[in-house]
Structures are given as structure tokens and as C-alpha cells.
PDB file of N, CA and C in Angstrom:
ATOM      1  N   UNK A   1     -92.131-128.779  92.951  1.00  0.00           N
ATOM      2  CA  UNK A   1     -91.632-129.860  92.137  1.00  0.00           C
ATOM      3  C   UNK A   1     -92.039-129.591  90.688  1.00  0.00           C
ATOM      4  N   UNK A   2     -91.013-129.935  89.587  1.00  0.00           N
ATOM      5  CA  UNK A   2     -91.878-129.532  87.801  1.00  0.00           C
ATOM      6  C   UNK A   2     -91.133-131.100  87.676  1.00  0.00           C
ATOM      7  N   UNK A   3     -91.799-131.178  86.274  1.00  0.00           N
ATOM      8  CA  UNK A   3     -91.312-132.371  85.189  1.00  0.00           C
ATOM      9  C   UNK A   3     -92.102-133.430  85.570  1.00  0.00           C
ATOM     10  N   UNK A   4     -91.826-134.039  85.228  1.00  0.00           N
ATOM     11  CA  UNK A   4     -93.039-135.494  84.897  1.00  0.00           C
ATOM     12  C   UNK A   4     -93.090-136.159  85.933  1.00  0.00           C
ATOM     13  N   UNK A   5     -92.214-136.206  87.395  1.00  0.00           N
ATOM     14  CA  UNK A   5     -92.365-136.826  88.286  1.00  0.00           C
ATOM     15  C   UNK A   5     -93.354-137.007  89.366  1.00  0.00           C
ATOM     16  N   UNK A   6     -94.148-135.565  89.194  1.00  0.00           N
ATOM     17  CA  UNK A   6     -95.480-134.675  89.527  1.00  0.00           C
ATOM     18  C   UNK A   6     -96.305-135.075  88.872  1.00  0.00           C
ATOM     19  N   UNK A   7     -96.867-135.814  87.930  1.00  0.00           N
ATOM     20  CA  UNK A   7     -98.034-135.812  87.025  1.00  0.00           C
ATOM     21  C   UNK A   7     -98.619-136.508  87.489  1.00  0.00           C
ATOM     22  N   UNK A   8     -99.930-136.064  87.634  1.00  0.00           N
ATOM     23  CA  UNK A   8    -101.234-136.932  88.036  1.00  0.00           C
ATOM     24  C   UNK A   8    -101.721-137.751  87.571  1.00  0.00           C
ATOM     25  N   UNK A   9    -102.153-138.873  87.646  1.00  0.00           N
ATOM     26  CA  UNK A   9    -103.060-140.086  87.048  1.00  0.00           C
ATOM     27  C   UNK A   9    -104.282-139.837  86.656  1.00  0.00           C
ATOM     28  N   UNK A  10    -105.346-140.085  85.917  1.00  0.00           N
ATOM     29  CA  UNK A  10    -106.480-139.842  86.158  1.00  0.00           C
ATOM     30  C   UNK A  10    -107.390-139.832  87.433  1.00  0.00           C
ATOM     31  N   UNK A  11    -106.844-141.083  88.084  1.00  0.00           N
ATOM     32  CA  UNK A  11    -107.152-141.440  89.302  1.00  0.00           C
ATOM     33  C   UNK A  11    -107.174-140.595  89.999  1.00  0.00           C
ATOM     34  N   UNK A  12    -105.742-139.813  90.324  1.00  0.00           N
ATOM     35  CA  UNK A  12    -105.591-139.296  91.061  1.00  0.00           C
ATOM     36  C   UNK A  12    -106.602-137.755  90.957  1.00  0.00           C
ATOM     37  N   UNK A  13    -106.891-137.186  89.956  1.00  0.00           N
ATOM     38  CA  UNK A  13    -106.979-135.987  89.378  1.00  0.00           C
ATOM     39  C   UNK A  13    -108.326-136.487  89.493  1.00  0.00           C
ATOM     40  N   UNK A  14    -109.415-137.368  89.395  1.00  0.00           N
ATOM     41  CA  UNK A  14    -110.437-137.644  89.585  1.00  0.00           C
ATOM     42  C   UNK A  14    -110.709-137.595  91.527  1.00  0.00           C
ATOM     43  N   UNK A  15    -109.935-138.528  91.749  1.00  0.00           N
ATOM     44  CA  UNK A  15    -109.943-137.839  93.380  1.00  0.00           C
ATOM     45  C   UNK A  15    -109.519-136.692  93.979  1.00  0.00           C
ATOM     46  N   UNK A  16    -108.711-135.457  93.573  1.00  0.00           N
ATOM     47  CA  UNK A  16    -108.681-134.491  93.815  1.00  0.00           C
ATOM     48  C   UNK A  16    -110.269-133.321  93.570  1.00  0.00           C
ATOM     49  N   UNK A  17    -110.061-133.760  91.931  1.00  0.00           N
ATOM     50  CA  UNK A  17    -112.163-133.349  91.742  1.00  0.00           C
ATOM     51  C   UNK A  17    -112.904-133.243  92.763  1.00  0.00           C
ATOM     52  N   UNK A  18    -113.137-134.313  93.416  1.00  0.00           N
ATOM     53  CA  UNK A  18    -114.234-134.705  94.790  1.00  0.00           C
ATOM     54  C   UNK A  18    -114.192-133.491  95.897  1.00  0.00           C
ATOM     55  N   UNK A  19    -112.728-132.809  96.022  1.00  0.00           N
ATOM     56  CA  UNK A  19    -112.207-131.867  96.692  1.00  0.00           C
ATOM     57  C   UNK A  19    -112.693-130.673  96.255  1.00  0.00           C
ATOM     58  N   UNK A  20    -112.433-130.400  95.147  1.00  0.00           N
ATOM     59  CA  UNK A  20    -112.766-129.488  94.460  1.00  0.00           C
ATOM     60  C   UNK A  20    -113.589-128.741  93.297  1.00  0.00           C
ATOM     61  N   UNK A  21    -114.860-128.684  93.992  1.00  0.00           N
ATOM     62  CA  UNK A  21    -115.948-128.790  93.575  1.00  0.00           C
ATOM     63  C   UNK A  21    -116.085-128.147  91.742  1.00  0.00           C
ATOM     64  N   UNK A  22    -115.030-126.553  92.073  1.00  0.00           N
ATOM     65  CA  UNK A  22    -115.316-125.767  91.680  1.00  0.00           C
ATOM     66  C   UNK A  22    -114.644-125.758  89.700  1.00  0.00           C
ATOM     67  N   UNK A  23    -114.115-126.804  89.470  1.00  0.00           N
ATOM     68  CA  UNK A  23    -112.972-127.111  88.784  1.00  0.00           C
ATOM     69  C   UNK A  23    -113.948-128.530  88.087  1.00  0.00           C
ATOM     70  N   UNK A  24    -113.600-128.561  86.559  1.00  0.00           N
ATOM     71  CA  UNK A  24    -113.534-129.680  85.888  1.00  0.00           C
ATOM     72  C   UNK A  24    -112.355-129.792  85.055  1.00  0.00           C
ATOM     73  N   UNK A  25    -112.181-131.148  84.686  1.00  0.00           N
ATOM     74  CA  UNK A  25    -110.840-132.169  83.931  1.00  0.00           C
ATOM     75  C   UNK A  25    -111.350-131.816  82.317  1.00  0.00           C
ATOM     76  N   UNK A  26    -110.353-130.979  81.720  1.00  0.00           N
ATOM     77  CA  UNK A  26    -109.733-131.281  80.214  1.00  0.00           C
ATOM     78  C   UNK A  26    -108.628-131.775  79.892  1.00  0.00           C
ATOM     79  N   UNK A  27    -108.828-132.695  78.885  1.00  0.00           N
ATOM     80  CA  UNK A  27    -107.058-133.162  78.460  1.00  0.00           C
ATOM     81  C   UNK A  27    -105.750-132.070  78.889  1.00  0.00           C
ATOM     82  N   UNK A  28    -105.656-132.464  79.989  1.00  0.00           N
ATOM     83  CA  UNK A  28    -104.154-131.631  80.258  1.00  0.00           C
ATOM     84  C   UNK A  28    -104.674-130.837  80.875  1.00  0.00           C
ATOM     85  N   UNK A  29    -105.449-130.727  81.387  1.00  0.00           N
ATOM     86  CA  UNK A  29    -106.109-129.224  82.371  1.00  0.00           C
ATOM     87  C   UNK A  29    -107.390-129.455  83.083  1.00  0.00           C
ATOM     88  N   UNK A  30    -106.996-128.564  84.655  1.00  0.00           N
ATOM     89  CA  UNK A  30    -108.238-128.471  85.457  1.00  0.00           C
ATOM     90  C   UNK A  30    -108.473-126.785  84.623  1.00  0.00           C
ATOM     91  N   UNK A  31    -109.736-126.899  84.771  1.00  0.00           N
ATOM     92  CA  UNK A  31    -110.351-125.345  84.308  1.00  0.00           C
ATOM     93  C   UNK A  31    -111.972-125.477  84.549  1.00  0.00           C
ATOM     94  N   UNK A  32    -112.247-124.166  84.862  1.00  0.00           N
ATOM     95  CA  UNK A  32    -113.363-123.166  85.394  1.00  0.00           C
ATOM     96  C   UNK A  32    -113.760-121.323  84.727  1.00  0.00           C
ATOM     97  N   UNK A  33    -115.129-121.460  85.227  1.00  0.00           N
ATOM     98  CA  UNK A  33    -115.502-119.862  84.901  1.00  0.00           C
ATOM     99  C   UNK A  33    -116.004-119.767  86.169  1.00  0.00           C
ATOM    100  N   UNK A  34    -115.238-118.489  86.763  1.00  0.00           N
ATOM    101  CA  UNK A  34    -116.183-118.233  87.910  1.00  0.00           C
ATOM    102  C   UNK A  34    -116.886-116.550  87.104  1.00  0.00           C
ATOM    103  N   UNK A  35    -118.138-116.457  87.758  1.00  0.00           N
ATOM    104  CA  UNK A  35    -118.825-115.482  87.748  1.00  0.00           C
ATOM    105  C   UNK A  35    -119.212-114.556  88.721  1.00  0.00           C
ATOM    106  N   UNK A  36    -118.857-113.314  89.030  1.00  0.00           N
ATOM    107  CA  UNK A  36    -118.443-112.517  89.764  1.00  0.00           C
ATOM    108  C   UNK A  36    -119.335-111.511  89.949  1.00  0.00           C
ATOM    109  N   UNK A  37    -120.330-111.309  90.876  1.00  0.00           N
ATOM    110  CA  UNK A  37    -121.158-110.426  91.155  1.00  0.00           C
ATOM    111  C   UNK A  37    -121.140-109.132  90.411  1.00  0.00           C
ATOM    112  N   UNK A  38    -119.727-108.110  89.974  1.00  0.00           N
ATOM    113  CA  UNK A  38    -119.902-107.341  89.229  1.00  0.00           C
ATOM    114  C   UNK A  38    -118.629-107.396  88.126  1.00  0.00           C
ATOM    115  N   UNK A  39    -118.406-106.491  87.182  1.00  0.00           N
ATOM    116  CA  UNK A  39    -117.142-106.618  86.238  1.00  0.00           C
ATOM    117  C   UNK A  39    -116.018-106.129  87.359  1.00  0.00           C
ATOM    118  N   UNK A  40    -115.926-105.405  88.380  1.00  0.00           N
ATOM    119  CA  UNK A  40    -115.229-104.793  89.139  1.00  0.00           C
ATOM    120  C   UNK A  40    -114.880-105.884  90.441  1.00  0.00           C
ATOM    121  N   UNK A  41    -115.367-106.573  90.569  1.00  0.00           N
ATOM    122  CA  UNK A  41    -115.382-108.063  91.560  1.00  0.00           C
ATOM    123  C   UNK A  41    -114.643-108.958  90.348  1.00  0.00           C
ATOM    124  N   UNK A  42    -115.247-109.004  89.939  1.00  0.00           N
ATOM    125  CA  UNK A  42    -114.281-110.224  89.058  1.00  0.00           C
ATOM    126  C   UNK A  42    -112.897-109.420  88.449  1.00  0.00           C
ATOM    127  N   UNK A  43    -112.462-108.233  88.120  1.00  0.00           N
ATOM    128  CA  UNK A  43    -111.068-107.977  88.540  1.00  0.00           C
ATOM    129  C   UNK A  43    -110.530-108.033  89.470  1.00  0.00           C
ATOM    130  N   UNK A  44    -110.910-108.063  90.927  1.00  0.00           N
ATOM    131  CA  UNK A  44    -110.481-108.334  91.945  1.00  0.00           C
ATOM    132  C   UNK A  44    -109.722-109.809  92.016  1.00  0.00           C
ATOM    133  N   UNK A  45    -110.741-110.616  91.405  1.00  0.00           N
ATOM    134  CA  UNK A  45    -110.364-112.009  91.233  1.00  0.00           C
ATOM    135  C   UNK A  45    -109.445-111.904  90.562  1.00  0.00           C
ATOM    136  N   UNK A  46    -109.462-111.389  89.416  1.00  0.00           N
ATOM    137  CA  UNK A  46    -107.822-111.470  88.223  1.00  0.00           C
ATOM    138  C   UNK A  46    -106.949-111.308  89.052  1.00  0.00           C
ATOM    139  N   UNK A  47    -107.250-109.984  89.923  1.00  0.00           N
ATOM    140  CA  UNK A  47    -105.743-109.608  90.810  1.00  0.00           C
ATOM    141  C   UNK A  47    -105.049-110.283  91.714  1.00  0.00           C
ATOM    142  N   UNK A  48    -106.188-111.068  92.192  1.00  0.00           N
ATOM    143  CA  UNK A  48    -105.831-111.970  93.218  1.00  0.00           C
ATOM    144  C   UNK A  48    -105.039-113.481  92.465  1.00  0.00           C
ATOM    145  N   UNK A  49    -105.933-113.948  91.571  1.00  0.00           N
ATOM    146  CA  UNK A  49    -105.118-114.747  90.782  1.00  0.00           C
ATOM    147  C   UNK A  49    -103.678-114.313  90.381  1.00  0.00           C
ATOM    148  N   UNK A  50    -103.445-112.975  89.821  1.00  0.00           N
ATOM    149  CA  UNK A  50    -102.213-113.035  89.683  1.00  0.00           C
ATOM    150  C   UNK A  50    -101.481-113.129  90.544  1.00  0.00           C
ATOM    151  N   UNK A  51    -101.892-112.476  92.159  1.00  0.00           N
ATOM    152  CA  UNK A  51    -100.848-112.397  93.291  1.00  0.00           C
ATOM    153  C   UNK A  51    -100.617-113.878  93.681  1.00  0.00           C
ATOM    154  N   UNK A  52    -101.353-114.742  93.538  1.00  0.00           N
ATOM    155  CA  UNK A  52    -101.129-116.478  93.755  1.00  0.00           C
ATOM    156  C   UNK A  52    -100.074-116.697  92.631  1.00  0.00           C
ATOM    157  N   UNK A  53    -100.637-116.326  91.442  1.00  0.00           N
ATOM    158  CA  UNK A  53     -99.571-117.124  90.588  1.00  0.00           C
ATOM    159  C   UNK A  53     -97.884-116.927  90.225  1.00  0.00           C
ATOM    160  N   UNK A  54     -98.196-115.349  91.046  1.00  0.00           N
ATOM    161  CA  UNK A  54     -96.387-115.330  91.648  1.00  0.00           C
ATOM    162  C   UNK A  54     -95.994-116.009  92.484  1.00  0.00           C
ATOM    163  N   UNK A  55     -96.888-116.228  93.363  1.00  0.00           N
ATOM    164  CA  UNK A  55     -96.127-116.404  94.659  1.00  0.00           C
ATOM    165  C   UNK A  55     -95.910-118.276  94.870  1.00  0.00           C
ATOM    166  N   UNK A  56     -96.965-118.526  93.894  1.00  0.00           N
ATOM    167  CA  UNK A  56     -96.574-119.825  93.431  1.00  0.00           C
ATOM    168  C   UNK A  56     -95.787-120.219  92.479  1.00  0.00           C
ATOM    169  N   UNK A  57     -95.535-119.662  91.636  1.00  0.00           N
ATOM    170  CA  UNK A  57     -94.571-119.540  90.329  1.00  0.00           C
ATOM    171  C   UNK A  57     -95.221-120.259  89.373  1.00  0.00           C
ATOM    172  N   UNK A  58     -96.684-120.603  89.323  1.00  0.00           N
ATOM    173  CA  UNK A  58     -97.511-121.298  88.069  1.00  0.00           C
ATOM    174  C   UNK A  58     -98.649-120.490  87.698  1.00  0.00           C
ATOM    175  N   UNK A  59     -98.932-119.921  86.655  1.00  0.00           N
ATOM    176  CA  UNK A  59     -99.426-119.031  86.219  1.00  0.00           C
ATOM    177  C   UNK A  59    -100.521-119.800  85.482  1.00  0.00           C
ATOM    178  N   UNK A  60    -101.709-119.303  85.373  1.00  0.00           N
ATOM    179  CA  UNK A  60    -102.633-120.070  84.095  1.00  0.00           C
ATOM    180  C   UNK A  60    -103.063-119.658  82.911  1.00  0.00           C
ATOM    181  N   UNK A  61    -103.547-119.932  82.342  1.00  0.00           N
ATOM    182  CA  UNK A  61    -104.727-119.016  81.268  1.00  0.00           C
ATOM    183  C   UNK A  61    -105.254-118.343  81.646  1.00  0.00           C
ATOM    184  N   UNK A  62    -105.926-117.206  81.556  1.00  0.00           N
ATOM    185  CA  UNK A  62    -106.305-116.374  82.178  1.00  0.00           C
ATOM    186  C   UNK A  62    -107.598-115.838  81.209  1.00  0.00           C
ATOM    187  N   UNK A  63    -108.726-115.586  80.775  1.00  0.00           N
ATOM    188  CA  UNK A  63    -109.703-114.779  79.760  1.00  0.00           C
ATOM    189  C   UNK A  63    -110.635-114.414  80.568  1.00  0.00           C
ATOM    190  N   UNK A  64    -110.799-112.819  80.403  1.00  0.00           N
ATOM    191  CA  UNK A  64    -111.746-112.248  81.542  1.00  0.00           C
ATOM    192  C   UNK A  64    -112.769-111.733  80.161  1.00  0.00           C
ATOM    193  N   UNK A  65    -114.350-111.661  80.597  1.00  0.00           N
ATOM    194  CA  UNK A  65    -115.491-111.219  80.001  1.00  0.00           C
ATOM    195  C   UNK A  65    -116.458-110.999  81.081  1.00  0.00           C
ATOM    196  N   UNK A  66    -115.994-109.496  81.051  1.00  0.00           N
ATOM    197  CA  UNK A  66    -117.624-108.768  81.792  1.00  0.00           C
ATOM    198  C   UNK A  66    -117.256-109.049  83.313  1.00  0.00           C
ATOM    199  N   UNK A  67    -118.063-109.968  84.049  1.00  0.00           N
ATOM    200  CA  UNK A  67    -118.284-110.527  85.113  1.00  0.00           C
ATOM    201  C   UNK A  67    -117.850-111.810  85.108  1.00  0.00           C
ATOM    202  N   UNK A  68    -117.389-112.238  84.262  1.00  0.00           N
ATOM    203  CA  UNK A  68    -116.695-113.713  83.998  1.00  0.00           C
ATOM    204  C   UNK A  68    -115.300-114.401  84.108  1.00  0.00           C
ATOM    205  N   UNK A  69    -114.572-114.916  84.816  1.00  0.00           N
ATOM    206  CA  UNK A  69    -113.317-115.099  84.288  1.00  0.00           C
ATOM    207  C   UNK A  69    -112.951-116.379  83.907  1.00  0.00           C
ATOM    208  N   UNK A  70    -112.984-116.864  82.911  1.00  0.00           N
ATOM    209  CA  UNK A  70    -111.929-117.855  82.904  1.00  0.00           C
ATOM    210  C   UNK A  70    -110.770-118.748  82.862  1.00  0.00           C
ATOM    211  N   UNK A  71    -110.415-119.638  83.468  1.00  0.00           N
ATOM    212  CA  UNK A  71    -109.183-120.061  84.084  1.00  0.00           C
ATOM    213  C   UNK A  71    -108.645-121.690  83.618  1.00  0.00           C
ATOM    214  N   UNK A  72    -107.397-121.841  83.047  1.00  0.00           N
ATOM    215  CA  UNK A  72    -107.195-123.433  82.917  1.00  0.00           C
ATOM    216  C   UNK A  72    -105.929-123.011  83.528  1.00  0.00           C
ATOM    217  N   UNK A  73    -105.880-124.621  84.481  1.00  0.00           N
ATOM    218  CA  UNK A  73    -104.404-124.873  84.938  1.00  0.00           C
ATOM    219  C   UNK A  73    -103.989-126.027  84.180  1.00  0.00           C
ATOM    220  N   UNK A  74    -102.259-125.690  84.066  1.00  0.00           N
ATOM    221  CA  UNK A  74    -101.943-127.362  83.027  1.00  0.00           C
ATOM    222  C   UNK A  74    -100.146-126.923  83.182  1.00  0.00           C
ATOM    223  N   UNK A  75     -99.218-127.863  84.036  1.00  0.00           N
ATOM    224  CA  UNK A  75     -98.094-127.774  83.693  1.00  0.00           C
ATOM    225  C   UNK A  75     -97.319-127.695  82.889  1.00  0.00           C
ATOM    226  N   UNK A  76     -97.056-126.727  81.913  1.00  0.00           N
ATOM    227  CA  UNK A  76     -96.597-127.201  80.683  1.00  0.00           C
ATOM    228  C   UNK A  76     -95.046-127.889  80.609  1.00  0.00           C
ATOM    229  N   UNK A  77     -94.731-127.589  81.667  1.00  0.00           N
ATOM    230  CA  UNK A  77     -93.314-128.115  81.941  1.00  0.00           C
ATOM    231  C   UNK A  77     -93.311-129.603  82.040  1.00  0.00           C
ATOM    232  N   UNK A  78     -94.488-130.136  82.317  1.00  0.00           N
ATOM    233  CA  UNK A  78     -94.842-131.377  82.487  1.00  0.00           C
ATOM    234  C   UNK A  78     -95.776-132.136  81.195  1.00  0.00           C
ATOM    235  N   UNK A  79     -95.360-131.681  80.598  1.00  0.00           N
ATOM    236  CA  UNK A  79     -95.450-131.759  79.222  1.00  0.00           C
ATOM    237  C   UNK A  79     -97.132-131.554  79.047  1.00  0.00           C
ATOM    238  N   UNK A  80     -97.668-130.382  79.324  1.00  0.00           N
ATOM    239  CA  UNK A  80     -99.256-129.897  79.602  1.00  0.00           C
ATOM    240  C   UNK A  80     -99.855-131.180  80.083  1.00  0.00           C
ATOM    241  N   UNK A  81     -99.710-131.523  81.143  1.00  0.00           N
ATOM    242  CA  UNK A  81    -100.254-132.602  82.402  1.00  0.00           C
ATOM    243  C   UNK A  81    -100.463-132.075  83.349  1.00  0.00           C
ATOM    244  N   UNK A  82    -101.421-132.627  84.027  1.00  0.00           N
ATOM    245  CA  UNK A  82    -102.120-132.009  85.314  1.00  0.00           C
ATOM    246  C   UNK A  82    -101.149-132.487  86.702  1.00  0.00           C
ATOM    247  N   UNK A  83    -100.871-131.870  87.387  1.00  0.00           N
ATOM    248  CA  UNK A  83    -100.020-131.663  88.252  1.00  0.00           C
ATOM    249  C   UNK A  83    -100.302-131.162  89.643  1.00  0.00           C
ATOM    250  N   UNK A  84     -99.288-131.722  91.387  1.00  0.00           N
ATOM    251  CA  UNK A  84    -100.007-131.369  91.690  1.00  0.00           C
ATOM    252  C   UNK A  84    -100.065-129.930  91.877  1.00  0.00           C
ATOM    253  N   UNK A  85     -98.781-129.203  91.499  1.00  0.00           N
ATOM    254  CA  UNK A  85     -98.724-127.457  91.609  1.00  0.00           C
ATOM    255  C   UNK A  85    -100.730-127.425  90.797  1.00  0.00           C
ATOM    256  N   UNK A  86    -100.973-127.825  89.969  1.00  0.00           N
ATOM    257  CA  UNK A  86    -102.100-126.882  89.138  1.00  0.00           C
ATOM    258  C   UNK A  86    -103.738-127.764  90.635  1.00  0.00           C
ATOM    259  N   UNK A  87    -103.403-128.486  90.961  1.00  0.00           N
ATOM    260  CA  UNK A  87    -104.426-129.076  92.335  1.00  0.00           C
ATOM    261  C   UNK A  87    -104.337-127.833  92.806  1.00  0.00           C
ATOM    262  N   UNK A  88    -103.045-127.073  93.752  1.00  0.00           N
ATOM    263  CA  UNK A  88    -102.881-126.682  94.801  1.00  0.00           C
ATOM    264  C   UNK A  88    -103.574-125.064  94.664  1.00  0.00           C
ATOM    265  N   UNK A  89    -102.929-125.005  92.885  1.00  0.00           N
ATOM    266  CA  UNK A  89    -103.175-123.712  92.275  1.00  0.00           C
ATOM    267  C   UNK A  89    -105.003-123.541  92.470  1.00  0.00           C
ATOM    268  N   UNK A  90    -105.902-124.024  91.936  1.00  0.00           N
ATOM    269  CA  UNK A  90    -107.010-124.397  91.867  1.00  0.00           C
ATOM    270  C   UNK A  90    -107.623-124.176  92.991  1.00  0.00           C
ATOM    271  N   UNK A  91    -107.190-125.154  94.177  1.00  0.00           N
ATOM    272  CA  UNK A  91    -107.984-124.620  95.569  1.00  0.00           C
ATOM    273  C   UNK A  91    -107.365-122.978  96.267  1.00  0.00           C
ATOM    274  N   UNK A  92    -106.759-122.725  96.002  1.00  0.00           N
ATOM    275  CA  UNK A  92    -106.378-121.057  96.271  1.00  0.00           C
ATOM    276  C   UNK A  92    -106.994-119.840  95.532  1.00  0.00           C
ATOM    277  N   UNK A  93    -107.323-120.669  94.021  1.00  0.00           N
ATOM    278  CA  UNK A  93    -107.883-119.961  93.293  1.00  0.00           C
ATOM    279  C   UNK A  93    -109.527-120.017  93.797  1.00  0.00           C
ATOM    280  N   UNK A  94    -109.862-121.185  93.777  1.00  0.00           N
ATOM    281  CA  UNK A  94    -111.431-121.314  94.589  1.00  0.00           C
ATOM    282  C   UNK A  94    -111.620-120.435  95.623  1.00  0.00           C
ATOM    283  N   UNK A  95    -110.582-120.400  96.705  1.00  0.00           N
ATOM    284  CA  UNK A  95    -110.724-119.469  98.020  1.00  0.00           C
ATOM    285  C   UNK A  95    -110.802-118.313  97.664  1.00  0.00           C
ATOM    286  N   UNK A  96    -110.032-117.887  96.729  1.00  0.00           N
ATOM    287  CA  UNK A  96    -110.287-116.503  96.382  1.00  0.00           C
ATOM    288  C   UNK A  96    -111.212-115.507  95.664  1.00  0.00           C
ATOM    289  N   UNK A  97    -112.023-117.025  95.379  1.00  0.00           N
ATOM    290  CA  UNK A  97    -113.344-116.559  94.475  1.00  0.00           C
ATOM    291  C   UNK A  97    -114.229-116.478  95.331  1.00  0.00           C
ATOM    292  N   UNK A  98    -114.167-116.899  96.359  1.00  0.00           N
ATOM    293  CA  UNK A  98    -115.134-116.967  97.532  1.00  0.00           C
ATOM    294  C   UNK A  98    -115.034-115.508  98.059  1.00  0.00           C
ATOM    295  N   UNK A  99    -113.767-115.236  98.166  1.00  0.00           N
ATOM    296  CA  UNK A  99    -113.563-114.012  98.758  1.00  0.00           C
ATOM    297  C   UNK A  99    -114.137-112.670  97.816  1.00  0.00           C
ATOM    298  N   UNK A 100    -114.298-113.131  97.055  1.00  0.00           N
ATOM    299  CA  UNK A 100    -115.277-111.735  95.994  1.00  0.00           C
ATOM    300  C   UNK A 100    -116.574-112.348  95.363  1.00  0.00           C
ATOM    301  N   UNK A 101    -117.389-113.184  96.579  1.00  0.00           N
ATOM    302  CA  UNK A 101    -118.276-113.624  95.996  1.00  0.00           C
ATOM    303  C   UNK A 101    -118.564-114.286  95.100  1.00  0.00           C
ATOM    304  N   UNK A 102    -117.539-114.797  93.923  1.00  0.00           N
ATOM    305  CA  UNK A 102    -117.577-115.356  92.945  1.00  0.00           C
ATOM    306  C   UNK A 102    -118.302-117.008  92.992  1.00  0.00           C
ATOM    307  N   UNK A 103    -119.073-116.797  91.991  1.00  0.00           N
ATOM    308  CA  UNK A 103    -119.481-118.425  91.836  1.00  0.00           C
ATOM    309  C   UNK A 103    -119.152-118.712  90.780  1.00  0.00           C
ATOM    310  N   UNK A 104    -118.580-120.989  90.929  1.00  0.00           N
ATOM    311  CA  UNK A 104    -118.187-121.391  90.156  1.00  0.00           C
ATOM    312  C   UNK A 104    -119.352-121.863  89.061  1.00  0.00           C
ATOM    313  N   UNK A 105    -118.760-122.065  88.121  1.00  0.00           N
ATOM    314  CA  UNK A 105    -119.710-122.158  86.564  1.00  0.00           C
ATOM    315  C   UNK A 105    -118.529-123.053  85.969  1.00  0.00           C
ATOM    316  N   UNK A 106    -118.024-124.039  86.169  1.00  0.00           N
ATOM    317  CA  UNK A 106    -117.450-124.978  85.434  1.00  0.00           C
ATOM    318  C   UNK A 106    -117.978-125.537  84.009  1.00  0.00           C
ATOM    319  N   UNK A 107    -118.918-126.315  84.248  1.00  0.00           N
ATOM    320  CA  UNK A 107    -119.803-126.233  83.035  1.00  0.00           C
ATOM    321  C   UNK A 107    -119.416-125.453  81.700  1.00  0.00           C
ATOM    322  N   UNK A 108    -119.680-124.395  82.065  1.00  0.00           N
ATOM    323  CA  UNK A 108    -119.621-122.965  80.889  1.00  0.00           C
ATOM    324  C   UNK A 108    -118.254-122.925  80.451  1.00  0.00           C
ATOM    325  N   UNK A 109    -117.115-123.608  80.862  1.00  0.00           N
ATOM    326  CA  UNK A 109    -115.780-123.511  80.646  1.00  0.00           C
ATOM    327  C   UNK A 109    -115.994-124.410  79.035  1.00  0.00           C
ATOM    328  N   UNK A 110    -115.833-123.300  77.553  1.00  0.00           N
ATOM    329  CA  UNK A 110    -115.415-124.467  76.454  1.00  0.00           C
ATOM    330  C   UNK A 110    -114.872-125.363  76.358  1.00  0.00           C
ATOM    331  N   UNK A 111    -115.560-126.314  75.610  1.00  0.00           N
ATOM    332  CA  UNK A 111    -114.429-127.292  75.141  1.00  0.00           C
ATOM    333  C   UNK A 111    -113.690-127.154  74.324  1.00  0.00           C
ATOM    334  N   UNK A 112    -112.482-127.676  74.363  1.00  0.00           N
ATOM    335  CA  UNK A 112    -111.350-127.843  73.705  1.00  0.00           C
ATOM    336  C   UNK A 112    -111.646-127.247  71.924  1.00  0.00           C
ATOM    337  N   UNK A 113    -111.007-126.160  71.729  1.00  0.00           N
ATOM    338  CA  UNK A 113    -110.969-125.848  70.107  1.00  0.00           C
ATOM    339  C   UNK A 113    -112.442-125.055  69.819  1.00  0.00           C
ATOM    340  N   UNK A 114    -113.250-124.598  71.073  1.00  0.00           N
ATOM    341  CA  UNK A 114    -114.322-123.807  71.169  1.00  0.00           C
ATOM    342  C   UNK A 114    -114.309-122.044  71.545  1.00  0.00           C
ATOM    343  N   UNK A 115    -114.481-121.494  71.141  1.00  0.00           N
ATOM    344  CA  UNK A 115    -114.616-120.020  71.801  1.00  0.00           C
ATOM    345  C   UNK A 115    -114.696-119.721  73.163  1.00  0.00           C
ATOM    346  N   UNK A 116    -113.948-118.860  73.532  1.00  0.00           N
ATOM    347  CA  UNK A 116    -115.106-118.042  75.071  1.00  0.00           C
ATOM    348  C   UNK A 116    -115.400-117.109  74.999  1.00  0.00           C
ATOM    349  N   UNK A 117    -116.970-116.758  74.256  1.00  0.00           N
ATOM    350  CA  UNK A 117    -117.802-115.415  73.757  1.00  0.00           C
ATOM    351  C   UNK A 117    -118.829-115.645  74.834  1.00  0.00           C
TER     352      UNK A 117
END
């Protein structure tokens, strides 16, 4: 589903949270850093992220550093609103961080109009 008919409430996007540990809420976006046992594990993760985000057809931000990657989901079709494609995106993306060891570091995800050095 795209366009505004999909857009999450706070509510709702606050109760999805509870689900998903690994993920925090920015204006218009779930986003995370997972940290990846080595720089070569956490490309694994990129790769895997990308093979989701074909096969889902929602792609995210993407900024990799070292052992680090970070990730925002945000529909832009939905006028950059959280959606539930970017929920669904998120817990696939979690599973797959699991699968290369990756731990989440939400926290460490900038805020808005901040660097990721």
C-alpha cells in the first residue's frame, strides 16, 4: 500500500516501538545504528538490507562507518511519514542484524540536522 492512507499515528508507531526494540521515532522516521562485530559483518548487513529493500520495494537511508551502519525508514511517498511498509521494513531489518550478530545502538542514531562521524 503507498500514499497517505498507510500513515501511522503516533499511537500507532509508539505501539509498534514496544515490538521493536531495536528502532527509535524521528519526525518522519523509524531509525537505528546497528553495530556489527566486524567492518566485514556489517557489510553483510548492507547486503542483506539491500536484498529486503528490493524485494520489498522500500529502500532507506543507508550510512555505513567501520562496523556501524546506519539506517532511517520514512515513506516519502507518504509525504516522509512513518508507514506501515517502513514497521515491516524495520523488523526484517532487525532479523537480519541478528543474523550477523549485529547489535542495536538506537541511541547513537543523530538527531535531526546532526552528523554521523
Amino acid at each position: 500500500m503507498t500514499g497517505t492512507e498507510d500513515i501511522l499515528t503516533q499511537t500507532q508507531i509508539d505501539a509498534a516501538l514496544t515490538e521493536l526494540s531495536d528502532w527509535l521515532y524521528q519526525p518522519g522516521a523509524l531509525v537505528t545504528v546497528f553495530k556489527a562485530p566486524t567492518a566485514a559483518a556489517a557489510l553483510e548487513l548492507i547486503a542483506a538490507v539491500g536484498r529486503l529493500a528490493e524485494e520489498q520495494n522500500h529502500h532507506p537511508d543507508l550510512d555505513w562507518r567501520y562496523n556501524r551502519v546506519f539506517i532511517r525508514f520514512s515513506s516519502h511517498d507518504a509525504g516522509t511519514r512513518v508507514t506501515g511498509r517502513d514497521i515491516a521494513a524495520a523488523a526484517a531489518v532487525s532479523r537480519a542484524a541478528a543474523a550477523v550478530s549485529a547489535s542495536a545502538e538506537p541511541g547513537k542514531y543523530p538527531p535531526p540536522g546532526a552528523s554521523r562521524s
